[in-house]
Each structure stands twice: as C-alpha cells, then as structure tokens.
C-alpha atoms as a PDB file:
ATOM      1  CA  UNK A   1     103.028 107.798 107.461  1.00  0.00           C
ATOM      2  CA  UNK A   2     102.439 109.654 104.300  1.00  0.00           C
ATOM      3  CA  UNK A   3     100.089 112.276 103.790  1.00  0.00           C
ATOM      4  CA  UNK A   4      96.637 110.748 102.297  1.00  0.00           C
ATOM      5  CA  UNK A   5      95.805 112.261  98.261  1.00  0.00           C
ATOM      6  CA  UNK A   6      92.966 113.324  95.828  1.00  0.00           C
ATOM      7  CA  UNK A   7      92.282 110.437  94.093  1.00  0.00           C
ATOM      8  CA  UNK A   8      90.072 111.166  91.098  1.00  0.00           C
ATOM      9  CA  UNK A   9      88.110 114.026  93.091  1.00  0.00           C
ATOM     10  CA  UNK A  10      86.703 111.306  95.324  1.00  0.00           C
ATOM     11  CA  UNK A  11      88.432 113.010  98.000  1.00  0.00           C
ATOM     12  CA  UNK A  12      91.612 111.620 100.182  1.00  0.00           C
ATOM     13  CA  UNK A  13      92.664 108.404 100.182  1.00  0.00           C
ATOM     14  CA  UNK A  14      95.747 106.454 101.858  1.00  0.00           C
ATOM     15  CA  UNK A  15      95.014 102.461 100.974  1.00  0.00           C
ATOM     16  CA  UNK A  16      93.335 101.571  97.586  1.00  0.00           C
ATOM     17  CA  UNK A  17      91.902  97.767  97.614  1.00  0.00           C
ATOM     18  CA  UNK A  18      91.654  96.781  94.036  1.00  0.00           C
ATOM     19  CA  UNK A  19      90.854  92.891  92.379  1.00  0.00           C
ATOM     20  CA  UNK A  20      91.280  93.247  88.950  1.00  0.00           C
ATOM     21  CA  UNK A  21      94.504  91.973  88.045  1.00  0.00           C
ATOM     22  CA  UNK A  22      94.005  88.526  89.966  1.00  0.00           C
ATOM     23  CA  UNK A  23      98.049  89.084  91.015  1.00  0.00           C
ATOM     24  CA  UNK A  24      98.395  89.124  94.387  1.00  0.00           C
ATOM     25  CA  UNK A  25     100.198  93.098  95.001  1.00  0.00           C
ATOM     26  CA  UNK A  26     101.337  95.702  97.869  1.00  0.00           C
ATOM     27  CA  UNK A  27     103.118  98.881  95.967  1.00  0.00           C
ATOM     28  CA  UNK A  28     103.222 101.681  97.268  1.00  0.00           C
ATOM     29  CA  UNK A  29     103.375 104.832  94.786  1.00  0.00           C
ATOM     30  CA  UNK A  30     102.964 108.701  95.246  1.00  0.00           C
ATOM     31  CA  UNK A  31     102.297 108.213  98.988  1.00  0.00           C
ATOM     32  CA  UNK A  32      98.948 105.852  98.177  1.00  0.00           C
ATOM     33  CA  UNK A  33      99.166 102.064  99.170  1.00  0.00           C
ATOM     34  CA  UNK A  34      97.749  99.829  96.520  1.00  0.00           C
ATOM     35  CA  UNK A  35      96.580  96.289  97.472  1.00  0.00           C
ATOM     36  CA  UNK A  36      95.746  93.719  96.041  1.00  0.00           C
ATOM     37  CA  UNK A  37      94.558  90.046  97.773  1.00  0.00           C
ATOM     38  CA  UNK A  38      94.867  87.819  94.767  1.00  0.00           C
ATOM     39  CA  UNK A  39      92.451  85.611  92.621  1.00  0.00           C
ATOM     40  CA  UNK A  40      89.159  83.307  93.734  1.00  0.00           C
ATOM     41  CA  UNK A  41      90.104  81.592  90.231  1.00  0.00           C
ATOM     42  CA  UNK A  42      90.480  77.977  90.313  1.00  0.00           C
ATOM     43  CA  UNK A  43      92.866  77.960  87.188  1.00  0.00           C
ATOM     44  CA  UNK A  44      94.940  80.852  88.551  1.00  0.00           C
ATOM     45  CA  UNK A  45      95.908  79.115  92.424  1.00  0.00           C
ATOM     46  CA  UNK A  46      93.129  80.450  94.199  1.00  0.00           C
ATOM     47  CA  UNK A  47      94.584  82.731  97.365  1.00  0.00           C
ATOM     48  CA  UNK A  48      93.121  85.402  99.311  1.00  0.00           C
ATOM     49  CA  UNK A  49      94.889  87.996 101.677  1.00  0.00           C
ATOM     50  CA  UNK A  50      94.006  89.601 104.754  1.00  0.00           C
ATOM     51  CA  UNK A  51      95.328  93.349 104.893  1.00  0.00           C
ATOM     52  CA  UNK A  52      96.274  93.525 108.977  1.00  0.00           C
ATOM     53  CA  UNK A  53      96.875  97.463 109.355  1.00  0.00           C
ATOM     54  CA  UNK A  54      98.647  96.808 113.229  1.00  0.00           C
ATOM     55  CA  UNK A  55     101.075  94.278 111.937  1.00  0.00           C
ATOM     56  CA  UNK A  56     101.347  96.408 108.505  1.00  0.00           C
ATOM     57  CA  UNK A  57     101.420  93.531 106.562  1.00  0.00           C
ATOM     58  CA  UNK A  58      99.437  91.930 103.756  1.00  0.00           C
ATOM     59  CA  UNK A  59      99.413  88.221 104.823  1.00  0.00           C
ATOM     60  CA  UNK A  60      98.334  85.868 102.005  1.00  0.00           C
ATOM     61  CA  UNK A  61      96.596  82.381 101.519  1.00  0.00           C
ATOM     62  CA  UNK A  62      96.469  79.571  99.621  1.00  0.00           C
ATOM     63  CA  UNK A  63      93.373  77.568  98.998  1.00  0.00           C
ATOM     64  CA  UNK A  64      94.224  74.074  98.882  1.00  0.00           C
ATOM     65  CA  UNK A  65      92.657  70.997  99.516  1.00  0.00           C
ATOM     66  CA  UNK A  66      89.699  72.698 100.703  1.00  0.00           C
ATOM     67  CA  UNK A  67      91.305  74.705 103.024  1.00  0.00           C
ATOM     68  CA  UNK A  68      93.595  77.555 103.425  1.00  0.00           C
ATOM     69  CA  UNK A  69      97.207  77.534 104.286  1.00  0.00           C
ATOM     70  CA  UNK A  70      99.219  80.582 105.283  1.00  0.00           C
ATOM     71  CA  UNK A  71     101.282  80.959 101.901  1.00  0.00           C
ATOM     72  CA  UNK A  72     103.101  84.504 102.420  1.00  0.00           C
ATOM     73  CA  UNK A  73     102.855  88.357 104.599  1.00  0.00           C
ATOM     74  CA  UNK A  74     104.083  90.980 103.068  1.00  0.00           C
ATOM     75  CA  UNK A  75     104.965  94.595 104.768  1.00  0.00           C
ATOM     76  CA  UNK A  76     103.118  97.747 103.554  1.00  0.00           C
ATOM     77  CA  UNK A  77     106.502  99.380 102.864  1.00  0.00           C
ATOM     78  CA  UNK A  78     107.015  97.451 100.001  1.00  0.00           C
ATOM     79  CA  UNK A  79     107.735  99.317  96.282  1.00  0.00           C
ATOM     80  CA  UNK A  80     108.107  96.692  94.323  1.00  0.00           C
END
C-alpha cells in the first residue's frame, strides 16, 4: 500500500472522495486514490458507487426504472 501524503496542509491522506465532475473515476496518482461515484443527474444516467475497501473495488450502479442495477466494479489499482 502506498505511503499516505500532505494534501494541501490538511495533513495525510490515502483516498480522496470527490463529486464534481459527475464522471464516474478510480485513478490513482502520486500514491493518493481519487474516487469518484458518478452523477445523481437525471440527464447524465444517474449512477452511484459504493467504494468497498476489503474487496478494493469501486462497484458502480445504475438507476433505472426506479431502481438500481449493478452496472460495473472497478479495482483500486486502476491508473487510468
């Protein structure tokens, strides 16, 4: 596991949740995990994701139909 960083001089940090882009994400950069779970949007295929740290994955959901279907997991290794 990498070693956890300053971030911003909030002190050490190994996962950073973030929302913003409304992309669904896991990149990992510098040793810090980035994740993001998607969008609540109705225009932009509503999904949210469910970071599970003992499977290391990011697993992902649709909402469709009024409910949500598993749509995608992916591992906390990825780079891309």
């Amino acid at each position: 596991m990498a070693a956890a960083v300053p971030v911003g001089g909030l002190g050490f940090h190994q996962i950073v949740l973030s929302g913003h882009s409304h992309r669904r994400l896991v990149r990992r950069l510098q040793g810090i995990l980035f994740v993001n779970a998607g969008t609540l949007f109705r225009e932009h295929g509503p999904c949210v994701g469910m970071l599970d740290l003992e499977a290391r994955t990011m697993r992902y959901f649709d909402w469709k139909d009024g409910a949500l279907v598993e749509a995608e997991a992916q591992p906390l290794t990825a780079t891309r």
